[in-house]
Structures are given as structure tokens and as C-alpha cells.
N, C-alpha and C. Protein backbone atom coordinates (compact mmCIF):
# COMPACT_ATOMS: atom_id res chain seq x y z
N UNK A 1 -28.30 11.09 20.59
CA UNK A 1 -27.88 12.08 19.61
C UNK A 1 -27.82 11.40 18.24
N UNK A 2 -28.41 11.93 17.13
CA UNK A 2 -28.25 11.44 15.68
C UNK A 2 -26.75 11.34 15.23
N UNK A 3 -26.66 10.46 14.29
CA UNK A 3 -25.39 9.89 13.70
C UNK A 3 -24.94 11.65 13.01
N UNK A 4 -25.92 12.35 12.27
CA UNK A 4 -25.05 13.37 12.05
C UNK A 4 -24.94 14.79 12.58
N UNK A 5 -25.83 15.15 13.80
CA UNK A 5 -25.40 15.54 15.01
C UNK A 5 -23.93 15.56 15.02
N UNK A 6 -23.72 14.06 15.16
CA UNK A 6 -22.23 13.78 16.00
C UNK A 6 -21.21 14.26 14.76
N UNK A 7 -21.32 13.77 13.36
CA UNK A 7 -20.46 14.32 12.81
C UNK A 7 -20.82 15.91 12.49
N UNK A 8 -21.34 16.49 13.29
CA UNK A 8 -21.46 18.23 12.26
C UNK A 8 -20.40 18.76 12.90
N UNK A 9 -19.45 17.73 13.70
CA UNK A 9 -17.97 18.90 14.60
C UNK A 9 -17.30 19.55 13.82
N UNK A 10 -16.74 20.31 13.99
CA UNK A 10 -15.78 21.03 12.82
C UNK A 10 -14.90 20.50 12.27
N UNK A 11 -13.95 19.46 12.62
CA UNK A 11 -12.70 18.95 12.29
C UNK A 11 -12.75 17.60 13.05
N UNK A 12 -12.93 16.70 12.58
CA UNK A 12 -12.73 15.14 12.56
C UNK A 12 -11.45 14.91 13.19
N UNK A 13 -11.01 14.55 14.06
CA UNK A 13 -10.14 13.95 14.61
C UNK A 13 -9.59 12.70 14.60
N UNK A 14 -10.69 12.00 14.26
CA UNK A 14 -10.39 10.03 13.58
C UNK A 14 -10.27 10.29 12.40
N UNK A 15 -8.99 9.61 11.97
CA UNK A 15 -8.70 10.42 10.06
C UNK A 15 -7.17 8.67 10.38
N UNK A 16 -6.27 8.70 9.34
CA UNK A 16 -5.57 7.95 9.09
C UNK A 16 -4.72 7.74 10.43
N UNK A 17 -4.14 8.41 10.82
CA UNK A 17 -2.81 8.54 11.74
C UNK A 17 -3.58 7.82 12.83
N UNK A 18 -5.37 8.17 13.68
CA UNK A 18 -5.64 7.37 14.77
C UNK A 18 -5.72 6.40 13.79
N UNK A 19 -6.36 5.81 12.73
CA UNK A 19 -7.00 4.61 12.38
C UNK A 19 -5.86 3.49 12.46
N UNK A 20 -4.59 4.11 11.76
CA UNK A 20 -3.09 3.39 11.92
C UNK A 20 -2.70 3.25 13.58
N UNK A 21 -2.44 4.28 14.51
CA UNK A 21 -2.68 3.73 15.82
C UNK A 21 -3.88 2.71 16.70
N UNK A 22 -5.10 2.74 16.25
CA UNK A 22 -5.60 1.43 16.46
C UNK A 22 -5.41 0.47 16.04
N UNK A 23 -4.94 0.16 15.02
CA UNK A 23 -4.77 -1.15 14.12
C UNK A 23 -3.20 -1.59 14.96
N UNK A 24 -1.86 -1.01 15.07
CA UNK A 24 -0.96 -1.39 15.61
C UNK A 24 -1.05 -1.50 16.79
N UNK A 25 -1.94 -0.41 17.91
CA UNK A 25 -1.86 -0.72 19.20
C UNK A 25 -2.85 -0.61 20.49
N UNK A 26 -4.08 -0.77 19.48
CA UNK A 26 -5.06 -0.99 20.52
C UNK A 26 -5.68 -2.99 19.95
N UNK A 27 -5.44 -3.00 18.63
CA UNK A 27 -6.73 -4.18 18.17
C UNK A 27 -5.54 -5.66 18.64
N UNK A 28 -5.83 -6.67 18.54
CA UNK A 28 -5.26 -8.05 19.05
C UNK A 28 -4.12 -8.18 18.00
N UNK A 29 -3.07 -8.44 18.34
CA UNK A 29 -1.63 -8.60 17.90
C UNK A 29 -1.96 -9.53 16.36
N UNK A 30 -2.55 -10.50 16.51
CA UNK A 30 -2.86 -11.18 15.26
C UNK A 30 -3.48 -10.48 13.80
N UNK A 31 -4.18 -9.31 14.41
CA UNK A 31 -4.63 -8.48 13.27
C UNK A 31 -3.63 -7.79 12.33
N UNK A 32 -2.56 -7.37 13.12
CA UNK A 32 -1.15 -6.72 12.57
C UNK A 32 -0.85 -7.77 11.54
N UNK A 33 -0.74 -9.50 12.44
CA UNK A 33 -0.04 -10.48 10.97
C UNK A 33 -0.55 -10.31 10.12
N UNK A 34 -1.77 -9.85 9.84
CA UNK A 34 -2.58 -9.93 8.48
C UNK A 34 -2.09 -8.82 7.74
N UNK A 35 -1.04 -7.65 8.02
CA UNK A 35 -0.73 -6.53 6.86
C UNK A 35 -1.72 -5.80 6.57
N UNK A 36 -2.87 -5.81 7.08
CA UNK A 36 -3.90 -4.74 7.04
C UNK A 36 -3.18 -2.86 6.87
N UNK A 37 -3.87 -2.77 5.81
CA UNK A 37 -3.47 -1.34 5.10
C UNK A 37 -4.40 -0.32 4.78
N UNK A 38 -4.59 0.75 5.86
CA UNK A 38 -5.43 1.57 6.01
C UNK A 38 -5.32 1.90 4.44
N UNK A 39 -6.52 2.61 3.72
CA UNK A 39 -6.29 3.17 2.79
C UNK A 39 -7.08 4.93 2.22
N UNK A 40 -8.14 4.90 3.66
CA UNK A 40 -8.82 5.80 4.09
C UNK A 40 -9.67 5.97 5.18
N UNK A 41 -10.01 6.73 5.65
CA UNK A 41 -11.09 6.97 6.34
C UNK A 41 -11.63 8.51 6.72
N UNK A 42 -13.07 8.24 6.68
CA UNK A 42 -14.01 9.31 6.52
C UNK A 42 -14.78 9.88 7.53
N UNK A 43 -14.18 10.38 8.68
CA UNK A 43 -15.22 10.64 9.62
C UNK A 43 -15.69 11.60 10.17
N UNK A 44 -15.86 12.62 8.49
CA UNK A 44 -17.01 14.13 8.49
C UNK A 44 -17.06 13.89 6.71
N UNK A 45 -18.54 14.34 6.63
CA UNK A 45 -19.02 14.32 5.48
C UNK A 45 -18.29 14.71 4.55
N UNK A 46 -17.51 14.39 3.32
CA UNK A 46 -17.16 15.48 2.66
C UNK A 46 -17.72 15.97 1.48
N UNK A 47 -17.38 17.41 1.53
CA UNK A 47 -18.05 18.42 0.52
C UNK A 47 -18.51 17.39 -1.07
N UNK A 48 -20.04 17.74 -1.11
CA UNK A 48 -20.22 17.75 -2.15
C UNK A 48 -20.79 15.72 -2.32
N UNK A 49 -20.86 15.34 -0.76
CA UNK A 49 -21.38 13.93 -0.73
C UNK A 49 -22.63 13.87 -1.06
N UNK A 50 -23.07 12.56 -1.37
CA UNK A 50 -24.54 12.34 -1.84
C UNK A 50 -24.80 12.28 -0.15
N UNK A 51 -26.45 12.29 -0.45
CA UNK A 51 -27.27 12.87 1.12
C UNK A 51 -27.38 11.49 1.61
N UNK A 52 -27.18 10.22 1.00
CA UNK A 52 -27.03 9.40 1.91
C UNK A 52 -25.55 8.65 2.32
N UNK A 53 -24.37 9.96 2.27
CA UNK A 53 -23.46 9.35 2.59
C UNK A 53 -23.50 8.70 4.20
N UNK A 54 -22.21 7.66 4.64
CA UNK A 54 -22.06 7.30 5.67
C UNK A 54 -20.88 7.12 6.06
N UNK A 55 -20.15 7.58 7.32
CA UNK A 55 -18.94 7.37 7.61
C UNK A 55 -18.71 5.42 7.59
N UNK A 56 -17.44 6.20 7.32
CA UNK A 56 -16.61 4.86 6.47
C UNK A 56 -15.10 4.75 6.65
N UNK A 57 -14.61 3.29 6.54
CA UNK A 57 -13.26 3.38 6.60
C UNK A 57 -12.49 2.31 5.31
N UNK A 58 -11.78 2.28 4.89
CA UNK A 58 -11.50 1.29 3.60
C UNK A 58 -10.05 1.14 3.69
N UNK A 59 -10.19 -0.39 3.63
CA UNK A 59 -8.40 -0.99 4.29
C UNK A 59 -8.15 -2.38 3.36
N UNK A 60 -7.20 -2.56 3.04
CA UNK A 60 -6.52 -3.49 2.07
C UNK A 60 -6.24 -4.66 3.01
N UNK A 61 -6.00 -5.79 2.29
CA UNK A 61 -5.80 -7.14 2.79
C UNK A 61 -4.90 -7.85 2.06
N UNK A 62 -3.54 -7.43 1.41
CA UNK A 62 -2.56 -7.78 0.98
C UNK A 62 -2.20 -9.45 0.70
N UNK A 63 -2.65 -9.91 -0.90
CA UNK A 63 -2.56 -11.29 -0.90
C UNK A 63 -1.24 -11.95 -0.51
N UNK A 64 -1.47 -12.73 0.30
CA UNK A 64 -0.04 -13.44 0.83
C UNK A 64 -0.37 -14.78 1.27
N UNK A 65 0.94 -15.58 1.04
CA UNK A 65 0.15 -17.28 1.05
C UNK A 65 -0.10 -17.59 2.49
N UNK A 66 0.46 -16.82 3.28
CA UNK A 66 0.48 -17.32 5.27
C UNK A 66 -1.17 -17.18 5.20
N UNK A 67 -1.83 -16.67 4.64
CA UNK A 67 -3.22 -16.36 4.65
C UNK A 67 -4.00 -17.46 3.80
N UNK A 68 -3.71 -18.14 2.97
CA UNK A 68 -4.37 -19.03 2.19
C UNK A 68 -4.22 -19.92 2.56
N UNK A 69 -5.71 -21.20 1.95
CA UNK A 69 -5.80 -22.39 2.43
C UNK A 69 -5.20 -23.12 1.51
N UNK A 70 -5.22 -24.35 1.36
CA UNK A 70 -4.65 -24.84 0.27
C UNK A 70 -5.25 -24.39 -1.26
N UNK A 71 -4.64 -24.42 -2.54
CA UNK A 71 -5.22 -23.81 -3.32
C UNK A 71 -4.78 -22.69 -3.73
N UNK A 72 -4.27 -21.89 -2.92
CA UNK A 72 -3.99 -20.66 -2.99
C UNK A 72 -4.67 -19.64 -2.60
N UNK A 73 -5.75 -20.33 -2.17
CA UNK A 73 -7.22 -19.03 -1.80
C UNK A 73 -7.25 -18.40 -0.60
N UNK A 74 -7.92 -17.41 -0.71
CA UNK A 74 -7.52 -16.45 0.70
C UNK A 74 -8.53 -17.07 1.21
N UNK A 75 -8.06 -17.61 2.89
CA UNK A 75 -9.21 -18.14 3.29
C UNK A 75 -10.02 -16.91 4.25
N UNK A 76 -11.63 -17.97 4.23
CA UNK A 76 -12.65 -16.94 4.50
C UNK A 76 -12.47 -16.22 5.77
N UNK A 77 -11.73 -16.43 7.22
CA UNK A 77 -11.25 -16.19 8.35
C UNK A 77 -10.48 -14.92 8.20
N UNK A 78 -9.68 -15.05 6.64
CA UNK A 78 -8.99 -13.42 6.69
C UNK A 78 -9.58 -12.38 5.92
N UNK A 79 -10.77 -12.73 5.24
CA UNK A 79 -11.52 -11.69 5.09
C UNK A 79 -12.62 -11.34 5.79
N UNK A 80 -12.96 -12.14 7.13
CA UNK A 80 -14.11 -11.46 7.87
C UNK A 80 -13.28 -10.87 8.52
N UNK A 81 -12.18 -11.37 9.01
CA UNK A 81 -11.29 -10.34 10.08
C UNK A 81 -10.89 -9.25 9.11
N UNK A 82 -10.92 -8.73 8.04
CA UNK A 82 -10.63 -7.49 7.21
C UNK A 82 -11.85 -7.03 7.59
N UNK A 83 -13.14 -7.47 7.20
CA UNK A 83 -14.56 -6.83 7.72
C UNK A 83 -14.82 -6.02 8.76
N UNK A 84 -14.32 -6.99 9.79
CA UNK A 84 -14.56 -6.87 10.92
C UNK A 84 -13.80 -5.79 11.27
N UNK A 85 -12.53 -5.68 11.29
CA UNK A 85 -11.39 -4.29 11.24
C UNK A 85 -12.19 -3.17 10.79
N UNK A 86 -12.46 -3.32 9.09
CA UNK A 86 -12.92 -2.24 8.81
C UNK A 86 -14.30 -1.49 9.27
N UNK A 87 -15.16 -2.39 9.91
CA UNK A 87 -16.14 -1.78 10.70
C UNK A 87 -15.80 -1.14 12.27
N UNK A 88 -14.96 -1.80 12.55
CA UNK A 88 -14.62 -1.65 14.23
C UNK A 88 -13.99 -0.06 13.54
N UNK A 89 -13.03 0.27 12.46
CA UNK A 89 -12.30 1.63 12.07
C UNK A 89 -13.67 2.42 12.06
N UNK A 90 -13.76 2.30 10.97
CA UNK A 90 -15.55 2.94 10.29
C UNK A 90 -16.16 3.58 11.40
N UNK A 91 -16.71 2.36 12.37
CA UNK A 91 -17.47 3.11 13.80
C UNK A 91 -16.59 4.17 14.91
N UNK A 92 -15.41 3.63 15.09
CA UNK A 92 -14.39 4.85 15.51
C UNK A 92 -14.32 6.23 14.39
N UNK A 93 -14.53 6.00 13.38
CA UNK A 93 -14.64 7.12 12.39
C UNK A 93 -16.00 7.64 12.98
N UNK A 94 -16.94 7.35 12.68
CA UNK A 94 -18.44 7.66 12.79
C UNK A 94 -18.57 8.09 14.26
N UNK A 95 -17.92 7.79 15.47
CA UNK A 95 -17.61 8.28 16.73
C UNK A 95 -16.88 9.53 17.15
N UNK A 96 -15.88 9.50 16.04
CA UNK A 96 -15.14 10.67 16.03
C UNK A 96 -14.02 10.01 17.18
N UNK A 97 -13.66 8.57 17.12
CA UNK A 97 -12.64 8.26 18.38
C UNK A 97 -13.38 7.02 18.80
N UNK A 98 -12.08 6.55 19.47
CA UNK A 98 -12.45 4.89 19.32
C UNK A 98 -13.31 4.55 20.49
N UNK A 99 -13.87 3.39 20.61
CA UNK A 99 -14.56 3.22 21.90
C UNK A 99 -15.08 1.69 21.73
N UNK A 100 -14.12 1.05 23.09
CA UNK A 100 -14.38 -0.61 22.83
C UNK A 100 -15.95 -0.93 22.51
N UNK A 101 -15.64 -2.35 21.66
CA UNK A 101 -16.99 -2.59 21.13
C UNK A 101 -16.98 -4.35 21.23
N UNK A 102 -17.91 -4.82 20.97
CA UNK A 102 -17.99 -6.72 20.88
C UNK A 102 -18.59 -6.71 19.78
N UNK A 103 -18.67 -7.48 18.79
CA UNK A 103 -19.59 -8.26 17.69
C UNK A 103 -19.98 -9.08 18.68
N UNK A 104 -21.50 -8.25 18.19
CA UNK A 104 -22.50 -9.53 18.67
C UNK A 104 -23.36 -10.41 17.35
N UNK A 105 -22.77 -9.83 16.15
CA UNK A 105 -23.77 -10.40 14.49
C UNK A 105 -23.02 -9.95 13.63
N UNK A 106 -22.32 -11.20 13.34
CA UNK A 106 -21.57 -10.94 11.68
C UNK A 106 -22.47 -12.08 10.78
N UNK A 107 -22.90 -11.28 9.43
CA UNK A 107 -23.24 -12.35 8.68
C UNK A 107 -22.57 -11.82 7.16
N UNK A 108 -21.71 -12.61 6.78
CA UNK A 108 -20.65 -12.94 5.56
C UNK A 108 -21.56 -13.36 4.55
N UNK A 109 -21.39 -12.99 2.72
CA UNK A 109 -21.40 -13.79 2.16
C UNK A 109 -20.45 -13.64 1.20
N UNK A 110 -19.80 -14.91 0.88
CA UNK A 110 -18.74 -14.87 -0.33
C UNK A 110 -18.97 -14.82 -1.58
N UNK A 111 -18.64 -14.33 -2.55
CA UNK A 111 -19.43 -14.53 -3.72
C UNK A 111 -18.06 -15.08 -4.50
N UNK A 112 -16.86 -15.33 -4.71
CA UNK A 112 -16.09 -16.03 -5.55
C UNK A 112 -14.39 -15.71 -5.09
N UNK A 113 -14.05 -17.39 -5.07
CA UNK A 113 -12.87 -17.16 -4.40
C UNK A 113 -11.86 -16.14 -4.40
N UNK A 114 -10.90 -15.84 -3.71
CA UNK A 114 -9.89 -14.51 -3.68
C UNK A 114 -8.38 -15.35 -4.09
N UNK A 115 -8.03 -15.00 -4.87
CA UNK A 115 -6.34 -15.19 -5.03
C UNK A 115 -5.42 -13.82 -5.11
N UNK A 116 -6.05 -12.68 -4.86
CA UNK A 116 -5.32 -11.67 -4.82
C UNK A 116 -5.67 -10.28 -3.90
N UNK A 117 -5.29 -9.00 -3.94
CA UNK A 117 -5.30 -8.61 -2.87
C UNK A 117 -6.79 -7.78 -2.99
N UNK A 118 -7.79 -7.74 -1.86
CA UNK A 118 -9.14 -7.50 -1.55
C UNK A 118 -8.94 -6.23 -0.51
N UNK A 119 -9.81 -5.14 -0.78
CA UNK A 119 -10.31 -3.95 -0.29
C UNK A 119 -11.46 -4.21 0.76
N UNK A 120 -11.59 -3.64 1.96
CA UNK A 120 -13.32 -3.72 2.48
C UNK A 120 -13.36 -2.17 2.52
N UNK A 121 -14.57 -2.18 1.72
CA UNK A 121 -14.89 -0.61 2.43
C UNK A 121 -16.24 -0.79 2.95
N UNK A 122 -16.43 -0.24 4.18
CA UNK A 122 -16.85 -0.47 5.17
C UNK A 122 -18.07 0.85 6.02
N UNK A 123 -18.85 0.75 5.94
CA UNK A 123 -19.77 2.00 6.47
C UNK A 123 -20.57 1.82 7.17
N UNK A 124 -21.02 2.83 8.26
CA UNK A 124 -21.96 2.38 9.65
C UNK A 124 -23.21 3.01 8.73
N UNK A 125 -24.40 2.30 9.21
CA UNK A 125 -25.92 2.06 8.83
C UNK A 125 -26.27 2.76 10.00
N UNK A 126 -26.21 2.29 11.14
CA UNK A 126 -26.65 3.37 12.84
C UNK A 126 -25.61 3.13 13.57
N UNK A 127 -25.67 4.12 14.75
CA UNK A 127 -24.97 4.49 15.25
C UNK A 127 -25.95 4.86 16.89
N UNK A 128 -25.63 3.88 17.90
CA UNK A 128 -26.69 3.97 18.36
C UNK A 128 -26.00 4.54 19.81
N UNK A 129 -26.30 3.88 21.04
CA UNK A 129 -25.48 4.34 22.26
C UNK A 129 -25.12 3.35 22.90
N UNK A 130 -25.87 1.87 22.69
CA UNK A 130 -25.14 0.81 22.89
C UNK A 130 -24.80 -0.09 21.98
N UNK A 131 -25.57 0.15 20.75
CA UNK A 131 -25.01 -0.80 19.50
C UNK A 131 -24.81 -0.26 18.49
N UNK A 132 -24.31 -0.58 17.52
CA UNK A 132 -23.68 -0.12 16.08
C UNK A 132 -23.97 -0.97 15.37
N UNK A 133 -24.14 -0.35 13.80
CA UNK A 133 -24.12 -0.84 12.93
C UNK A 133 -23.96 -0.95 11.74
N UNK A 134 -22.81 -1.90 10.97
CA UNK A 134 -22.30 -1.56 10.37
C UNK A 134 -22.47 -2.56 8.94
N UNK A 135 -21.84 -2.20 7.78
CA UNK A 135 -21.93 -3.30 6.57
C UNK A 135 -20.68 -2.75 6.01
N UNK A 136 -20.07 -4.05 4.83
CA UNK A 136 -18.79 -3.40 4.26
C UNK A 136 -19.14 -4.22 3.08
N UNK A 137 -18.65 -4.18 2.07
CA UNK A 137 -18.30 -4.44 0.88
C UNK A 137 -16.97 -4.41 0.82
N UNK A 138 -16.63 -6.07 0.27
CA UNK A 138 -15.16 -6.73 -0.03
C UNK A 138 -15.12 -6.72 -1.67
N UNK A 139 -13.93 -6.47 -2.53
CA UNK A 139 -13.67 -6.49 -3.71
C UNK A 139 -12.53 -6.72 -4.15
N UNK A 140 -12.36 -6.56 -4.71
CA UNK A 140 -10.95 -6.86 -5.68
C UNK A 140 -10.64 -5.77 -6.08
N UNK A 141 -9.13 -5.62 -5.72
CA UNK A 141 -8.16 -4.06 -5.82
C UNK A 141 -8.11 -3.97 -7.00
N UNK A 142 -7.59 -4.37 -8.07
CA UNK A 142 -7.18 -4.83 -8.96
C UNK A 142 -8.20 -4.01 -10.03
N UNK A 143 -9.76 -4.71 -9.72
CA UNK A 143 -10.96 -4.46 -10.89
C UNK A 143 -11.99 -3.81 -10.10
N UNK A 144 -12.37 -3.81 -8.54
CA UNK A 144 -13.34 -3.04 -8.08
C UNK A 144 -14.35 -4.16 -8.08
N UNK A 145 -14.17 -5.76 -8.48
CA UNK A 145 -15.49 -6.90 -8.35
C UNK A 145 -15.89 -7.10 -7.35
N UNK A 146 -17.18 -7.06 -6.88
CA UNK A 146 -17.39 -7.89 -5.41
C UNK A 146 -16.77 -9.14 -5.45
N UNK A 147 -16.08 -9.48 -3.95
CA UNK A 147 -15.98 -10.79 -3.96
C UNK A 147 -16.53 -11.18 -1.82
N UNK A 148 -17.17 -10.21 -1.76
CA UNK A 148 -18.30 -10.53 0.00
C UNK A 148 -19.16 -9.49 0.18
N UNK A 149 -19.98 -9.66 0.73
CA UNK A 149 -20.89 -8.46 1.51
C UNK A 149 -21.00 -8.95 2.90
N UNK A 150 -20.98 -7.86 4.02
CA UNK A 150 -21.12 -8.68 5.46
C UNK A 150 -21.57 -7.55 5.71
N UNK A 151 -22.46 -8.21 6.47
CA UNK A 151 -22.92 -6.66 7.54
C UNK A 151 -22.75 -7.55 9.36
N UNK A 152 -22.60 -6.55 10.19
CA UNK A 152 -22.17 -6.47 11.31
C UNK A 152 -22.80 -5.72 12.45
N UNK A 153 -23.12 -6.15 13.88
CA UNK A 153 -23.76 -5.54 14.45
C UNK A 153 -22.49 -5.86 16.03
N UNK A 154 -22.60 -4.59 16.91
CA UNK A 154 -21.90 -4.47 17.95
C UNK A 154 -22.32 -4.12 18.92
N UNK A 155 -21.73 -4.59 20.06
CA UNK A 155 -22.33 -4.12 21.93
C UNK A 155 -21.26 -3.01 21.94
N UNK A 156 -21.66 -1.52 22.11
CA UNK A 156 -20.64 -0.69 22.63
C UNK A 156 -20.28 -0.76 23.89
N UNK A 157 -18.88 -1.12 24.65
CA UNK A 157 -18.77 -1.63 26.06
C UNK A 157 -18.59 -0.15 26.78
């Protein structure tokens, strides 16, 4: 079935309230330490989108020093795991409901260190029946700068 097939349902059911119940009590306890902060998610077109929109989910990564390496910098480990969150949300968005998955291909790139708090927004490319796929864009809350691009590929289990 096509990616928007699946979203033409009437009413989206993956919206904030599941995306906040996966993040506290389906994803690995360590993801919670990170303060991850839903800040949306999109999973039916909305009115008036450009024709190549894509379901999406966009979650904050709250600068805090338990997260930095020396330096002060957010190290790179807590922004692929923001990535990675926000695609694993994204594809539960784009599913309409969650459904275990594995990374089988993350590829990161950083473009300039982080000392403060970073956004991923995050959108599936396909949507397949055993794999997914997804890319996000990391930035800076603050100004909207890139500071990563990753794209991501998954085994749906």
C-alpha cells in the first residue's frame, strides 16, 4: 500500500499524547534521561501542504551538561539518539501507530558544534512493509541553523 494510501484515514490517531506515550513507555529507559521534548507531530497531511509533504515528527534535545563532553559540547551520541527518536516517532506517525523497528543505516553528519538546545525534525522518505525510511534535520532552537543531517534506514520487526 502507498505511503499516502495509508495516510488518506480520516483522523490520525498518532498525534502528541501517543508520541509522549512512546517516548516514556515503550522506547529504552535511557532515552527519557535525555529530556527529549515532543514538540509535534504530523501524521495526516495538513490542509494546504506542499505536494511533497511527508509525515514527520519534531522533538527538542534540551541543552544540559550530563549530555556534554568536555568543552561543553553536546556530544555527538545525544544527537543521533535525538535522530534516531525522531525518526522511530515520524515512522509511527507515517504508520498511523507504532510498530517495532531496528536501524539497520544511520549515516550522521555534523556540521558545527552544539552548546545549546537542538530541534530534529524528522520525516519518512518511504514507507515500505519491511523497511522505512527516514531523514531528519538537526538545528538550533534558538536561530533555525543546521547543525546535522542524518538519514536513517529500518527493519520493520
Amino acid at each position: 500500500m502507498a505511503l499516502t494510501a495509508r495516510l488518506a484515514s480520516p483522523e490520525p490517531v498518532f498525534g502528541l499524547e501517543a508520541a509522549e506515550h512512546l517516548l516514556s513507555d515503550v522506547l529504552a529507559s535511557w532515552i527519557q534521561d535525555l529530556g527529549l521534548l515532543v514538540e509535534s507531530v504530523e501524521a495526516g497531511r495538513p490542509s494546504g501542504a506542499p505536494s511533497d509533504w511527508q509525515p514527520g515528527a519534531v522533538l527538542r534535545l534540551p541543552f544540559a551538561q550530563k549530555i556534554c563532553r568536555q568543552g561543553g559540547i553536546v556530544c555527538s551520541q545525544a544527537m543521533m539518539a535525538l535522530a534516531d527518536t525522531a525518526i522511530v516517532l515520524a515512522a509511527s506517525a507515517a504508520w498511523n501507530g507504532y510498530r517495532p523497528m531496528s536501524a539497520i543505516d544511520q549515516t550522521t553528519h555534523f556540521l558545527r558544534p552544539v552548546t545549546f538546545d537542538v530541534v530534529a525534525d524528522a520525516r519518512i522518505v518511504r514507507l515500505g512493509r519491511t523497511t522505512c525510511f527516514g531523514r531528519a534535520t538537526i538545528y538550533a532552537a534558538a536561530d533555525r541553523r543546521p547543525v546535522g543531517m542524518v538519514s536513517s534506514a529500518y527493519a520493520m520487526l
